[in-house]
PDB file of N, CA and C in Angstrom:
ATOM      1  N   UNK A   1       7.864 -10.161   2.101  1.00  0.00           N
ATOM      2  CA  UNK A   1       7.038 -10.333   0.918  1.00  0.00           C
ATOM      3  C   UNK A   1       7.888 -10.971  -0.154  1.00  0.00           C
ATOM      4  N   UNK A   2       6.871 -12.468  -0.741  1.00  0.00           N
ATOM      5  CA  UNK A   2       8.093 -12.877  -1.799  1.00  0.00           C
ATOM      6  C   UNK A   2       7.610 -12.046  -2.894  1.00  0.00           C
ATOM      7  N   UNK A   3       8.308 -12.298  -4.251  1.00  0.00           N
ATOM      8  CA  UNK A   3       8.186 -11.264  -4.991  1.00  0.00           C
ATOM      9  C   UNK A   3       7.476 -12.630  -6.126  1.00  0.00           C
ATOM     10  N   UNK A   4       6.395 -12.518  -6.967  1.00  0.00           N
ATOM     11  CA  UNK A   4       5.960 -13.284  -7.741  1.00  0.00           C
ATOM     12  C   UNK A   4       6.523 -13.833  -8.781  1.00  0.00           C
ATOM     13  N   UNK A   5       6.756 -14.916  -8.712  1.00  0.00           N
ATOM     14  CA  UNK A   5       7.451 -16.113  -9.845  1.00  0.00           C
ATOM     15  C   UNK A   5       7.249 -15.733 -11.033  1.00  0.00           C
ATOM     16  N   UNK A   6       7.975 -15.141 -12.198  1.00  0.00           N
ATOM     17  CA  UNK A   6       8.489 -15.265 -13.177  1.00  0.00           C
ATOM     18  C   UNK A   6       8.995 -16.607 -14.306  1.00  0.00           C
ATOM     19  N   UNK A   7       8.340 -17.012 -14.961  1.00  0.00           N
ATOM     20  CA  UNK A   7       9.124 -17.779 -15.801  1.00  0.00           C
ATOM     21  C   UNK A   7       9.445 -17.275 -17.499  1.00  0.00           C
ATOM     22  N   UNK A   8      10.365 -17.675 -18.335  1.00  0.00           N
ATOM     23  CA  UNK A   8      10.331 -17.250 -19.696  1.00  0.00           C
ATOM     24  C   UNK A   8       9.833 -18.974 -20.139  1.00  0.00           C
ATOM     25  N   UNK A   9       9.510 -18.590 -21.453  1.00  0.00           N
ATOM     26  CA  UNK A   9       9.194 -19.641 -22.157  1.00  0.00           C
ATOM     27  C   UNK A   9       9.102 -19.081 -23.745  1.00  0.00           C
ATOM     28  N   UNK A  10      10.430 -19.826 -24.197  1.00  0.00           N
ATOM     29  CA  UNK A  10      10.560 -19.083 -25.368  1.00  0.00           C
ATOM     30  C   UNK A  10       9.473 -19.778 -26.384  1.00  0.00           C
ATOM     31  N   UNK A  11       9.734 -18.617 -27.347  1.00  0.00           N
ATOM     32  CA  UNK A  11       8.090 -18.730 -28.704  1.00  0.00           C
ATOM     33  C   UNK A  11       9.655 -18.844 -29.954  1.00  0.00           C
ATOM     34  N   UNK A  12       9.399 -19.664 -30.730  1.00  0.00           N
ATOM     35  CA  UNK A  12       9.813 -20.061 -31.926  1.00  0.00           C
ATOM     36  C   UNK A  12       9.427 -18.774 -32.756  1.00  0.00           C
ATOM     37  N   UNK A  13      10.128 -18.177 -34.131  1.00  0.00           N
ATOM     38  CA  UNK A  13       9.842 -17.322 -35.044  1.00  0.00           C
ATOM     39  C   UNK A  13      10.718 -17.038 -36.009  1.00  0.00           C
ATOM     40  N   UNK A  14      10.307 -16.435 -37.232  1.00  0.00           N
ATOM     41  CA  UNK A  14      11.099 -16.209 -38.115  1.00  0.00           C
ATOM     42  C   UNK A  14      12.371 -14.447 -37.201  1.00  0.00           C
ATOM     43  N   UNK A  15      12.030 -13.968 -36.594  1.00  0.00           N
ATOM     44  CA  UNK A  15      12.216 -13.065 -35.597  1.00  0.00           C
ATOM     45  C   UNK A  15      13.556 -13.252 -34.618  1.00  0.00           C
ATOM     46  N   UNK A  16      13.875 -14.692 -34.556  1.00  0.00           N
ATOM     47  CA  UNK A  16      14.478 -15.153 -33.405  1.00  0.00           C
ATOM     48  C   UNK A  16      13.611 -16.191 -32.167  1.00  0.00           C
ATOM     49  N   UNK A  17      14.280 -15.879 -31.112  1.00  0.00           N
ATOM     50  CA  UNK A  17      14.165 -16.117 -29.771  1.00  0.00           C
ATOM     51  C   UNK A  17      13.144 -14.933 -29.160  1.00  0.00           C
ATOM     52  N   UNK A  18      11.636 -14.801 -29.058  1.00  0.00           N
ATOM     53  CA  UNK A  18      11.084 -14.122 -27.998  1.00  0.00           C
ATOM     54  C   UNK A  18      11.054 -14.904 -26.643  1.00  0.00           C
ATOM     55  N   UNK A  19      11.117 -14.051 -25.473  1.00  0.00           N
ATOM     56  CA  UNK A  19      10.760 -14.169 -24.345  1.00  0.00           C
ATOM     57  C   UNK A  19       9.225 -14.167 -23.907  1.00  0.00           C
ATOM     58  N   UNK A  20       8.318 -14.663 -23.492  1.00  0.00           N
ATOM     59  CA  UNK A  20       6.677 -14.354 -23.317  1.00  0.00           C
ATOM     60  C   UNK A  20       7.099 -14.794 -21.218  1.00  0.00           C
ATOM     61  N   UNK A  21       6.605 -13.229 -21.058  1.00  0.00           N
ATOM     62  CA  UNK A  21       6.856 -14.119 -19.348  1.00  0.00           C
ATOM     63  C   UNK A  21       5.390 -14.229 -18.878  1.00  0.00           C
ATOM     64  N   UNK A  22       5.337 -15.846 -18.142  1.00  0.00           N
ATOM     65  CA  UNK A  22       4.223 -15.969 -17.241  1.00  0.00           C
ATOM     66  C   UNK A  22       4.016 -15.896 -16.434  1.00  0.00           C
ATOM     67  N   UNK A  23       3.165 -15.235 -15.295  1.00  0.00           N
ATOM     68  CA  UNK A  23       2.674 -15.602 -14.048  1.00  0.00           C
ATOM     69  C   UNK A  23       2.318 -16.919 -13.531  1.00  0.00           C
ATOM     70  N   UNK A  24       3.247 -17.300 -12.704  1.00  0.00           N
ATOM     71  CA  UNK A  24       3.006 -18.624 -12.004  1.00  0.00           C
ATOM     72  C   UNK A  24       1.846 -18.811 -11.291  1.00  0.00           C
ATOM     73  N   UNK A  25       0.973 -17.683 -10.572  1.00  0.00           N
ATOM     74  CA  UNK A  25       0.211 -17.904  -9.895  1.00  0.00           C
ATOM     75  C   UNK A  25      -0.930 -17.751 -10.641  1.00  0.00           C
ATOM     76  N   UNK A  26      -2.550 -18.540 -10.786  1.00  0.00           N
ATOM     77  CA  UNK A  26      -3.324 -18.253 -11.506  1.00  0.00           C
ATOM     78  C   UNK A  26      -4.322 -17.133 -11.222  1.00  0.00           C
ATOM     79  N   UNK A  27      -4.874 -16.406 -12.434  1.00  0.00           N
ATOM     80  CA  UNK A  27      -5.251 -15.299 -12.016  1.00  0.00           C
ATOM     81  C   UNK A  27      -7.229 -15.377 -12.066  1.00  0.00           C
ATOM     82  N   UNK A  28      -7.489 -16.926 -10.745  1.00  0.00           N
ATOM     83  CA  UNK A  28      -8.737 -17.058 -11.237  1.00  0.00           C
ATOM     84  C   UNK A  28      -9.459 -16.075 -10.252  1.00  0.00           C
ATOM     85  N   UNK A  29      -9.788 -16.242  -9.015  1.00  0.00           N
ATOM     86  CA  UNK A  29     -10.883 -15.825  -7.809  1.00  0.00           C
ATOM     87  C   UNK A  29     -10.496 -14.811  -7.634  1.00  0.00           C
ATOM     88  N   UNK A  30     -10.610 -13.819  -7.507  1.00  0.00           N
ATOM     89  CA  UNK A  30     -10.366 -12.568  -7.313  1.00  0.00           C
ATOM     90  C   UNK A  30     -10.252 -12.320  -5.481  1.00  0.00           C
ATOM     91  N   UNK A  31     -11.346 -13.336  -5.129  1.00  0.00           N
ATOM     92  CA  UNK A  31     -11.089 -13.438  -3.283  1.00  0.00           C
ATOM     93  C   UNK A  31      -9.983 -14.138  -2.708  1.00  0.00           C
ATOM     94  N   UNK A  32      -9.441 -14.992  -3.808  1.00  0.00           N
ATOM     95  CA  UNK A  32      -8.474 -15.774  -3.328  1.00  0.00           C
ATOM     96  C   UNK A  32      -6.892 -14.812  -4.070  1.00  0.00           C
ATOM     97  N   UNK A  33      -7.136 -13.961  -4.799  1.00  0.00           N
ATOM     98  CA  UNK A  33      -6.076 -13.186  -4.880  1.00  0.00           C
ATOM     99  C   UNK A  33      -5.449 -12.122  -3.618  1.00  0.00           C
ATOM    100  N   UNK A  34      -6.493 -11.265  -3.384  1.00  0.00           N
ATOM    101  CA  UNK A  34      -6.627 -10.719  -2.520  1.00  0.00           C
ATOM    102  C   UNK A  34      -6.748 -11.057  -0.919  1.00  0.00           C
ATOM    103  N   UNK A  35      -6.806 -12.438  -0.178  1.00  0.00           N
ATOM    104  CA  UNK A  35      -6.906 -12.629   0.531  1.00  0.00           C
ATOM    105  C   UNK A  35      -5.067 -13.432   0.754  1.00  0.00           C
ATOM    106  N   UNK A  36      -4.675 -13.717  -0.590  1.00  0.00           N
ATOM    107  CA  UNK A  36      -3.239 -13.701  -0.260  1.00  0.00           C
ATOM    108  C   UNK A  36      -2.247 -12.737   0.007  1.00  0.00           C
ATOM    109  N   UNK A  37      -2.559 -11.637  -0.699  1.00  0.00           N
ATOM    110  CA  UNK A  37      -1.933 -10.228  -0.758  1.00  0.00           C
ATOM    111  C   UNK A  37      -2.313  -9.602   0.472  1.00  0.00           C
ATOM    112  N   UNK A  38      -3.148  -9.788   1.115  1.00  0.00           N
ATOM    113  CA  UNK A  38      -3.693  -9.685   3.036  1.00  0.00           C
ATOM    114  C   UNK A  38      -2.638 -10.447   3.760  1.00  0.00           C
ATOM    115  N   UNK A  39      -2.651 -12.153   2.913  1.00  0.00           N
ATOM    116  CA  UNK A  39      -1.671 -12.711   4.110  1.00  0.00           C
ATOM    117  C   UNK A  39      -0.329 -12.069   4.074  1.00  0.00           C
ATOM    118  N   UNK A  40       0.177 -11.913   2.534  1.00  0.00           N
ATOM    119  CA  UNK A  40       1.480 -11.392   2.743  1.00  0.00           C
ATOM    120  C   UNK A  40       1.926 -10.191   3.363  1.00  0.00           C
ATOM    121  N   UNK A  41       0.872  -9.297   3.327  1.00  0.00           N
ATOM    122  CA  UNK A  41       1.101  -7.976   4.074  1.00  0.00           C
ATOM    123  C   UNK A  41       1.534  -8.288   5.433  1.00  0.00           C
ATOM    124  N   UNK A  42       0.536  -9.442   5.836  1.00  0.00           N
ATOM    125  CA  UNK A  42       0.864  -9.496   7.443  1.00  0.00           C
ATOM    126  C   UNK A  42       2.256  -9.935   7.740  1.00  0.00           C
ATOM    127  N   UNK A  43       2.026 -10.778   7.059  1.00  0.00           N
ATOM    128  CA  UNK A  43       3.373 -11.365   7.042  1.00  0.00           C
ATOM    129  C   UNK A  43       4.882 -10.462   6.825  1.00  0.00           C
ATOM    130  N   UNK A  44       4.571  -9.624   5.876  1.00  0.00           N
ATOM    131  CA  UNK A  44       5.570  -8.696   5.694  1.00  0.00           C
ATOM    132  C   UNK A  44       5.896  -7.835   7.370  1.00  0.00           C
ATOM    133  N   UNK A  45       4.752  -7.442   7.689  1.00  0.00           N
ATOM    134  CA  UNK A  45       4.363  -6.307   8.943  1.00  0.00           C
ATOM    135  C   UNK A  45       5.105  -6.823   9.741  1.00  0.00           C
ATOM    136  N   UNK A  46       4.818  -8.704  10.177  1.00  0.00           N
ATOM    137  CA  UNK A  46       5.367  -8.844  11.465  1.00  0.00           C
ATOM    138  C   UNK A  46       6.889  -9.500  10.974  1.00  0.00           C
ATOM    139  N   UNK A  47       7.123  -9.566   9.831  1.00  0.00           N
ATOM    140  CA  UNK A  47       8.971  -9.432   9.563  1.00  0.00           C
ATOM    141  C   UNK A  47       9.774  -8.314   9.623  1.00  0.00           C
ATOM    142  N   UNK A  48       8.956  -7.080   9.626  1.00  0.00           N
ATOM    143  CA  UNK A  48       9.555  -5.473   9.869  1.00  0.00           C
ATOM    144  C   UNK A  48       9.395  -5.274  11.523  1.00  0.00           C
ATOM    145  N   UNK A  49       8.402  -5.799  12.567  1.00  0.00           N
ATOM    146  CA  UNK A  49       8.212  -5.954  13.530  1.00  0.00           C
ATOM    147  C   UNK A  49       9.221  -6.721  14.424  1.00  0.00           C
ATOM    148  N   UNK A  50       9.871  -7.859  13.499  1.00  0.00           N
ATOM    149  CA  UNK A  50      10.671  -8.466  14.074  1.00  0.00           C
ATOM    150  C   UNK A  50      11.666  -7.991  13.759  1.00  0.00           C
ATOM    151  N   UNK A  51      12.771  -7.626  12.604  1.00  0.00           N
ATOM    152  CA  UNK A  51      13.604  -7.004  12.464  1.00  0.00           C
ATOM    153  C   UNK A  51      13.781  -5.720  13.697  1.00  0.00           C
ATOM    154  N   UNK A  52      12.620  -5.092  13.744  1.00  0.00           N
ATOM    155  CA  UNK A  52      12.763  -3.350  14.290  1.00  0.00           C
ATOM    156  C   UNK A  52      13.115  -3.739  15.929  1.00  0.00           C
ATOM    157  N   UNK A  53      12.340  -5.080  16.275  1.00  0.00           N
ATOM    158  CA  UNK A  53      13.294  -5.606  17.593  1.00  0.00           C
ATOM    159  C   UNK A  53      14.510  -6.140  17.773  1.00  0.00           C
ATOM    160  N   UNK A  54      14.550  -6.939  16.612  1.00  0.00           N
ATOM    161  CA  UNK A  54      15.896  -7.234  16.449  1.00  0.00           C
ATOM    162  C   UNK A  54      17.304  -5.940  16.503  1.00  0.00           C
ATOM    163  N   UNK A  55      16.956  -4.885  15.886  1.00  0.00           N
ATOM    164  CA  UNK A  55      17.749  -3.397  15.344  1.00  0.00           C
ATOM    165  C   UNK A  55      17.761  -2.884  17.347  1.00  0.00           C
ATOM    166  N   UNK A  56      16.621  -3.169  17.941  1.00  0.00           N
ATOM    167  CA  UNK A  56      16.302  -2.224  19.269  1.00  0.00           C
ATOM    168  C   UNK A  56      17.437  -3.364  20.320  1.00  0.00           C
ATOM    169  N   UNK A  57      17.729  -4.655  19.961  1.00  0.00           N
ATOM    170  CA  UNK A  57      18.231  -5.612  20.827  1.00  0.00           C
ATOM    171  C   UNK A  57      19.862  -5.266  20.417  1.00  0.00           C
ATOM    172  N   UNK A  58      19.990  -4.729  18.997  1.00  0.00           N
ATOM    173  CA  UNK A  58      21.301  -4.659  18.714  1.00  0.00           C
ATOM    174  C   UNK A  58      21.976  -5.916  17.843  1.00  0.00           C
ATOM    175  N   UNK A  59      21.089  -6.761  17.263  1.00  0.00           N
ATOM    176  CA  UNK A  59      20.931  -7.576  16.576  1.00  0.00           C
ATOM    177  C   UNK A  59      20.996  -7.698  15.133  1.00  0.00           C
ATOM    178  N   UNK A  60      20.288  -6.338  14.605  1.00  0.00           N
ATOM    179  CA  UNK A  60      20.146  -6.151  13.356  1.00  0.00           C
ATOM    180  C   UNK A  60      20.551  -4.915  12.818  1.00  0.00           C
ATOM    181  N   UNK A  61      21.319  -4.808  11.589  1.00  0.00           N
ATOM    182  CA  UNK A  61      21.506  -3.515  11.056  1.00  0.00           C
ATOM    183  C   UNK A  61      20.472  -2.622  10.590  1.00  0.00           C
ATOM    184  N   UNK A  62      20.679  -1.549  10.385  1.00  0.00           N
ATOM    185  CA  UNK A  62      19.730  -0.160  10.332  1.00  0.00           C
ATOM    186  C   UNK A  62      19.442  -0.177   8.679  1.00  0.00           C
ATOM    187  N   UNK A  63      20.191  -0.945   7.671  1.00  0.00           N
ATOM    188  CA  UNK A  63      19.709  -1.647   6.546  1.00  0.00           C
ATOM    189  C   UNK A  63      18.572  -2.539   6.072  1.00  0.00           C
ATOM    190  N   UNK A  64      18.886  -3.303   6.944  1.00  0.00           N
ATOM    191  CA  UNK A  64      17.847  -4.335   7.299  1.00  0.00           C
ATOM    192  C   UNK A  64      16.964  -3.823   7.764  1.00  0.00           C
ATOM    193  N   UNK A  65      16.453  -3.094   8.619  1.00  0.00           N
ATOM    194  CA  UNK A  65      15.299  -2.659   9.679  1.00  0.00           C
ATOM    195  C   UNK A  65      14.968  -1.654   8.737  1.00  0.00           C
ATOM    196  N   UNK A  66      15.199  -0.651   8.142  1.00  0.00           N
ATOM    197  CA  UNK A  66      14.608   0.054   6.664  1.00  0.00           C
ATOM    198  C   UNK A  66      14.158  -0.749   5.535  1.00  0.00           C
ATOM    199  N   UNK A  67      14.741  -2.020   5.192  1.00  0.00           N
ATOM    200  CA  UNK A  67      14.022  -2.587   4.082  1.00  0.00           C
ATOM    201  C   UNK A  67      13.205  -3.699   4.408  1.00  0.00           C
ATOM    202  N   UNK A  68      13.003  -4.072   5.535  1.00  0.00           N
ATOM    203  CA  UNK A  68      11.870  -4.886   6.142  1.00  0.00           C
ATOM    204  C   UNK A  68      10.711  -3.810   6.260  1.00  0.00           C
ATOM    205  N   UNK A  69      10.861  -2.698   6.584  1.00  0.00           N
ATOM    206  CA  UNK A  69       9.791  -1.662   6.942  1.00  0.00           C
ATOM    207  C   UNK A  69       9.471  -0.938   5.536  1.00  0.00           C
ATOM    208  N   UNK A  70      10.321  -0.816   4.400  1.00  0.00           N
ATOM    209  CA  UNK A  70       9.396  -0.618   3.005  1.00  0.00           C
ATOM    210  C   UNK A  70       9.060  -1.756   2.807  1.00  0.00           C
ATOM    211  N   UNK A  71       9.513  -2.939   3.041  1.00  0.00           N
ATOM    212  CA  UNK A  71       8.675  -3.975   2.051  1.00  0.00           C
ATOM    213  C   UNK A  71       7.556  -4.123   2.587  1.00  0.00           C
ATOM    214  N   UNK A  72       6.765  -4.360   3.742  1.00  0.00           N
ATOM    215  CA  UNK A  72       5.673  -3.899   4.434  1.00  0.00           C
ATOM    216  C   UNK A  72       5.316  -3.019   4.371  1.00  0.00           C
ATOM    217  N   UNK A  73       5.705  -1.679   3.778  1.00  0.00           N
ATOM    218  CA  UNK A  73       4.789  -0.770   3.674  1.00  0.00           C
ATOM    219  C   UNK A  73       4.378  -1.020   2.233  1.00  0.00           C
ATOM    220  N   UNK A  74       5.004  -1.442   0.962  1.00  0.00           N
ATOM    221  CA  UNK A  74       4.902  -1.651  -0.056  1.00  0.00           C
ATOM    222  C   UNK A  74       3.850  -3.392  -0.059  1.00  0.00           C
ATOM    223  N   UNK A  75       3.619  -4.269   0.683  1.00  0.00           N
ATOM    224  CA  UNK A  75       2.641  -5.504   0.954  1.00  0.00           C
ATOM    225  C   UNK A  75       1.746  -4.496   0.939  1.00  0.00           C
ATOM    226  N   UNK A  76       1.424  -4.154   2.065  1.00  0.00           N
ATOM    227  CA  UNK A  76       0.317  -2.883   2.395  1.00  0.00           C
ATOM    228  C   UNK A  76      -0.453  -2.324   1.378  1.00  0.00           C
ATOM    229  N   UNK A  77       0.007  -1.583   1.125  1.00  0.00           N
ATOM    230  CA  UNK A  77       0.009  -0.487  -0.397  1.00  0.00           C
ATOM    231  C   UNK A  77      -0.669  -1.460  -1.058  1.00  0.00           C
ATOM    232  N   UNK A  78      -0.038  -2.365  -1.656  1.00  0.00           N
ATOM    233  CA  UNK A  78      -0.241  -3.053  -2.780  1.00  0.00           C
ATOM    234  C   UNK A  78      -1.811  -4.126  -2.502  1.00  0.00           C
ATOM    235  N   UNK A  79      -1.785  -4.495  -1.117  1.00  0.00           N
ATOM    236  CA  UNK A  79      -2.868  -5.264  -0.862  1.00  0.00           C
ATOM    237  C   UNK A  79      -4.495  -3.880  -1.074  1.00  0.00           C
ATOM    238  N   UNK A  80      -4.060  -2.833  -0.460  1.00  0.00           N
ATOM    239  CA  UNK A  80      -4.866  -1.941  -0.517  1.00  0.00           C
ATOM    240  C   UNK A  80      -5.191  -1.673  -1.614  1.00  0.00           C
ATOM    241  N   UNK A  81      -4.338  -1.228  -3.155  1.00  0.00           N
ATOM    242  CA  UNK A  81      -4.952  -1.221  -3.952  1.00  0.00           C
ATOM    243  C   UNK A  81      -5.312  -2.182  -4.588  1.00  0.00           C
ATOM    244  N   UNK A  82      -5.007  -3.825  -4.106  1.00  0.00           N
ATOM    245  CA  UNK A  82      -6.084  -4.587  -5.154  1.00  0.00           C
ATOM    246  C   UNK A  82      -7.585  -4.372  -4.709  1.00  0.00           C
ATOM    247  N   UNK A  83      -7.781  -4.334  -2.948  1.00  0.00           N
ATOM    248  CA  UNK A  83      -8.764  -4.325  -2.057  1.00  0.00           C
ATOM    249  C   UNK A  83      -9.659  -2.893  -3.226  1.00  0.00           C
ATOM    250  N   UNK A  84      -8.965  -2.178  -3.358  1.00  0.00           N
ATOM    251  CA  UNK A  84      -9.765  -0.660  -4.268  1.00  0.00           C
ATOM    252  C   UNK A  84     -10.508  -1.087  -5.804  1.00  0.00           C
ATOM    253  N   UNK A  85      -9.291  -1.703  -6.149  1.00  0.00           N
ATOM    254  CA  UNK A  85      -9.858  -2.297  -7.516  1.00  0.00           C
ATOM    255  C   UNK A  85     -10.845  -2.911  -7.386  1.00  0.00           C
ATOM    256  N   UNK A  86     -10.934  -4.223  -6.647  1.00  0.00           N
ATOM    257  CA  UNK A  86     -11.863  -5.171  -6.162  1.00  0.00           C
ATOM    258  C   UNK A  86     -13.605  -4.446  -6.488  1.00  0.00           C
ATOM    259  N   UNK A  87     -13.366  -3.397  -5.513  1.00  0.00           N
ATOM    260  CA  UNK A  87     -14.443  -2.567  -5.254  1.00  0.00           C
ATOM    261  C   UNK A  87     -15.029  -1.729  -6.203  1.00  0.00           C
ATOM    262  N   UNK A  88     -14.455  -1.596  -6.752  1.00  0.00           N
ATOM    263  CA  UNK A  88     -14.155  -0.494  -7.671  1.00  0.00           C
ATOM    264  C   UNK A  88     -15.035  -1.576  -9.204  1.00  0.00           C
ATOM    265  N   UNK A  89     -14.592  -2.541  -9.698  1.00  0.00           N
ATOM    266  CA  UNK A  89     -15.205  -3.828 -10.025  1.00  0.00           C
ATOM    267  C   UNK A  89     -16.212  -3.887  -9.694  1.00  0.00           C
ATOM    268  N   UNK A  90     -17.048  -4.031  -8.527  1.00  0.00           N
ATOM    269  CA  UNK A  90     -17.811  -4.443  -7.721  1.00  0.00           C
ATOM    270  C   UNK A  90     -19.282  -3.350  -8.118  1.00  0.00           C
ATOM    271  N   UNK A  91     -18.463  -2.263  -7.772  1.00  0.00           N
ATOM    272  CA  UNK A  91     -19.411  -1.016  -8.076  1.00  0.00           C
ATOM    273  C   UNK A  91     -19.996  -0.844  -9.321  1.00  0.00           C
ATOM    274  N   UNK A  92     -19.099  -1.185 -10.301  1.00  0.00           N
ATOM    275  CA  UNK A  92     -19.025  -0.927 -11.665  1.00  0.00           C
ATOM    276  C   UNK A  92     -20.411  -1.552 -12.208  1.00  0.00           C
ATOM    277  N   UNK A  93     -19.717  -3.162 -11.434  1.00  0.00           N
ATOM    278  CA  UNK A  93     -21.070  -4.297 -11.911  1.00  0.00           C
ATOM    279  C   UNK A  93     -22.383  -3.636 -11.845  1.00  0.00           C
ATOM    280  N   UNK A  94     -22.487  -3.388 -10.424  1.00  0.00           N
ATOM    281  CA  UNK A  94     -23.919  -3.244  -9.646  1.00  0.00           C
ATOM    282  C   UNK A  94     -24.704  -1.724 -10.191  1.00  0.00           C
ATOM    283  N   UNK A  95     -23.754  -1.151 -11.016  1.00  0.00           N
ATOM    284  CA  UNK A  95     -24.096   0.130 -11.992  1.00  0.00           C
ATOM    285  C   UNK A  95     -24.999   0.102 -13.321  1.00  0.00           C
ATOM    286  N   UNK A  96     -24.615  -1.577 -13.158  1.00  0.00           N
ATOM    287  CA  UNK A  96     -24.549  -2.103 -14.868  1.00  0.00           C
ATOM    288  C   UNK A  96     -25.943  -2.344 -15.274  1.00  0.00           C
ATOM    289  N   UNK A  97     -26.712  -1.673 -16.241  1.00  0.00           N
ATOM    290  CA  UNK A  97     -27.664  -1.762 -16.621  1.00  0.00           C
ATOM    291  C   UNK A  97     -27.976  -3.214 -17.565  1.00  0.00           C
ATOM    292  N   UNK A  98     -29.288  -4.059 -16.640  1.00  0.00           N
ATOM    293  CA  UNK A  98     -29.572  -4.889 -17.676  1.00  0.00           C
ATOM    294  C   UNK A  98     -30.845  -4.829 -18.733  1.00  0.00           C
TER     295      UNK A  98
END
């Protein structure tokens, strides 16, 4: 799992130098958020999958094969609760009195 792009972009002020950080990725479709946070999970899964063979071949350290297997469990997690929110949104709407 990569970890989401960060940029600073400093703001002028009587204050100094602020930092304002942006998200590189845009935060429009909500299906297209979530259907990336799906791919990365997988993606994470079968890099802990491959590591944990790699660790069983004697290939990989027992470092490595633990932090391939949280970061996939943490893709996971994280895809799951946007998948909750999503819904959760969803419900809210369809509650919504017009």
């Amino acid at each position: 799992m990569e970890p989401e792009l960060l940029h600073e972009a400093p703001e002028g002020g009587a204050g100094g130098r602020q930092a304002a950080l942006q998200t590189t990725r845009s935060r429009g479709d909500p299906r297209i958020h979530l259907r990336e946070r799906l791919h990365r999970a997988g993606q994470a899964e079968q890099a802990a999958e491959e590591t944990a063979s790699a660790f069983a071949r004697g290939e990989a350290g027992i470092h490595e094969t633990i932090m391939a297997q949280e970061r996939a469990s943490i893709a996971v997690r994280y895809a799951v609760t946007v998948k909750n929110k999503a819904l959760e949104a969803y419900r809210e709407l369809m509650n919504t009195q017009i």
